[in-house]
C-alpha atoms as a PDB file:
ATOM      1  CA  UNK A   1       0.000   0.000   0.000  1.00  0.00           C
ATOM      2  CA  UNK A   2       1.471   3.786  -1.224  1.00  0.00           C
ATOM      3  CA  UNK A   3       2.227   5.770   2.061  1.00  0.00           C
ATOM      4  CA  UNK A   4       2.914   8.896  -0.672  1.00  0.00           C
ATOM      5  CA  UNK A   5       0.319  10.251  -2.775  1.00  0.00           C
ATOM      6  CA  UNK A   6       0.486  13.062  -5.566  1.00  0.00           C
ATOM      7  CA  UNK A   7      -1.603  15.974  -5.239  1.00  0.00           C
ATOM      8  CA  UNK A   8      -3.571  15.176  -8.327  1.00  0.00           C
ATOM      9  CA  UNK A   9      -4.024  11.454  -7.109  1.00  0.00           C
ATOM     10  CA  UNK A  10      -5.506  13.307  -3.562  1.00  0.00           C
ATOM     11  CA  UNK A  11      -7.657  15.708  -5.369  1.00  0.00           C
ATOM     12  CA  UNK A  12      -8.857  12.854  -7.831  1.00  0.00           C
ATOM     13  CA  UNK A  13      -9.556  10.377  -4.788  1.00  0.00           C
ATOM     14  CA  UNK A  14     -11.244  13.354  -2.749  1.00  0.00           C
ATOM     15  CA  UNK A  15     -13.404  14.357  -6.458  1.00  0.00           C
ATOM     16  CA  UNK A  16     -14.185  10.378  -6.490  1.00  0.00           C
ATOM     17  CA  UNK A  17     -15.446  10.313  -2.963  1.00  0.00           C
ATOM     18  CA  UNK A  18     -17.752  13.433  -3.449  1.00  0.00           C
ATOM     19  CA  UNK A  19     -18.763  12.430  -6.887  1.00  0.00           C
ATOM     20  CA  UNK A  20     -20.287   8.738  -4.827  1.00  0.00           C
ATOM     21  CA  UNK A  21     -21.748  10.794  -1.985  1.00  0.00           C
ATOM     22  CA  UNK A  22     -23.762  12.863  -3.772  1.00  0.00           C
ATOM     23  CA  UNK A  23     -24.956  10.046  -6.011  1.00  0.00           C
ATOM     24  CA  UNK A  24     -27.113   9.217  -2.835  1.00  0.00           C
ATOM     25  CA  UNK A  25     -27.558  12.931  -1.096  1.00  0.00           C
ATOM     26  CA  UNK A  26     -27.271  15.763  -3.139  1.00  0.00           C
ATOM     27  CA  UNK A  27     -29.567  18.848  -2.561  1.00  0.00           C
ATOM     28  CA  UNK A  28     -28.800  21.345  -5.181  1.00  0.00           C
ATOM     29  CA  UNK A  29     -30.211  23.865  -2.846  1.00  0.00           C
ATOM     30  CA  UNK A  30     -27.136  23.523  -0.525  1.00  0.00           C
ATOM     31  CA  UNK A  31     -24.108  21.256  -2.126  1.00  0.00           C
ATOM     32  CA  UNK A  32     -21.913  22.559  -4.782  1.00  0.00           C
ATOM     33  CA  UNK A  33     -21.772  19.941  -7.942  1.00  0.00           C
ATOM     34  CA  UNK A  34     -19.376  17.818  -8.458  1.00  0.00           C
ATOM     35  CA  UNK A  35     -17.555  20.311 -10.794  1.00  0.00           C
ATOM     36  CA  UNK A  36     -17.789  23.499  -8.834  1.00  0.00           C
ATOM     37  CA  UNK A  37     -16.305  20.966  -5.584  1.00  0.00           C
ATOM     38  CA  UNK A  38     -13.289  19.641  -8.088  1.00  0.00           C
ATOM     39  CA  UNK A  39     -12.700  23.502  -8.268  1.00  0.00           C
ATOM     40  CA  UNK A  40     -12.578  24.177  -4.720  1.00  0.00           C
ATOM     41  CA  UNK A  41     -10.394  21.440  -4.930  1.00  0.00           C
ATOM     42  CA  UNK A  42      -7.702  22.654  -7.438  1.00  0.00           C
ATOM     43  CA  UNK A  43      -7.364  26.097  -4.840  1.00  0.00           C
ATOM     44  CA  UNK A  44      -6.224  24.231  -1.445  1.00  0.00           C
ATOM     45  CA  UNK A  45      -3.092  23.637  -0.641  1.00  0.00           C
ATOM     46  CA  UNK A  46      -1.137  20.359  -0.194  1.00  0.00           C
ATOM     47  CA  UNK A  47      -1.924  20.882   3.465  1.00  0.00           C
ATOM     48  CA  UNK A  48      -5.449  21.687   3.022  1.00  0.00           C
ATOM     49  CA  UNK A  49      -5.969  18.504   0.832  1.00  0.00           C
ATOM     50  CA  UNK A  50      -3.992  15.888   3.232  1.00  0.00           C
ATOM     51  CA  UNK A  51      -6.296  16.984   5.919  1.00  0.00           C
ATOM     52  CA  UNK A  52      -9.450  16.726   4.104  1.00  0.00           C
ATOM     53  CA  UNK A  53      -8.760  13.226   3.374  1.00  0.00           C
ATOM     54  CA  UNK A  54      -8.611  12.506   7.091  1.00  0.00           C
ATOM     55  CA  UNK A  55     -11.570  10.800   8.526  1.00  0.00           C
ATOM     56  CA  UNK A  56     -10.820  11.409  12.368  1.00  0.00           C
ATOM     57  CA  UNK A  57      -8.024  11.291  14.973  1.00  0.00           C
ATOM     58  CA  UNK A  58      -7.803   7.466  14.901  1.00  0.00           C
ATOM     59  CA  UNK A  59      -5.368   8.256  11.935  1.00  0.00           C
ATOM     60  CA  UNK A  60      -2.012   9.440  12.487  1.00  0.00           C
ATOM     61  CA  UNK A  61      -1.491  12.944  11.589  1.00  0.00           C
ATOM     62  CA  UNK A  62       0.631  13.534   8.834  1.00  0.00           C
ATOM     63  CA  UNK A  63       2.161  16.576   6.841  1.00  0.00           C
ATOM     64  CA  UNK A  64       1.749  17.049   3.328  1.00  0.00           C
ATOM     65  CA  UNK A  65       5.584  16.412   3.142  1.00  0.00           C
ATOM     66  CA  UNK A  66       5.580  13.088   4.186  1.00  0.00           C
ATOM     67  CA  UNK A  67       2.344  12.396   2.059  1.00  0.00           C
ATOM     68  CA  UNK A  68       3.148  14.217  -0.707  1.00  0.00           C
ATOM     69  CA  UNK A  69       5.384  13.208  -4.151  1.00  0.00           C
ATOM     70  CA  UNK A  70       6.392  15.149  -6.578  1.00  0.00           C
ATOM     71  CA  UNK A  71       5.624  12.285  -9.052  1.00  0.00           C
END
């Protein structure tokens, strides 16, 4: 299993993820689409997107250095 991820492979896993949620829950009133979410995507930063992938503080925290590649 990868213990380094790219920041396109986070922002595609993190697009994915959304993408499947709102399959099952979307209210247009309230949640951005798919597309306008991959867009607030592309503006965080490397930080920003390793702790959005974190579910809760089971994990062990992590730094966008040590998850990151430049790959």
């Amino acid at each position: 299993m990868p213990t380094s991820f790219t920041r396109d492979e986070l922002i595609d896993v993190l697009y994915r993820e959304y993408e499947f949620l709102c399959h099952d829950d979307f209210d247009p009133d309230v949640d951005p689409t798919p597309d306008e979410y991959l867009d607030v995507l592309n503006t965080l930063s490397d930080d920003e997107l390793v702790d959005w992938t974190s579910s809760d503080d089971i994990y062990i925290s992590t730094t966008s250095e040590d998850l990151l590649t430049d790959d």
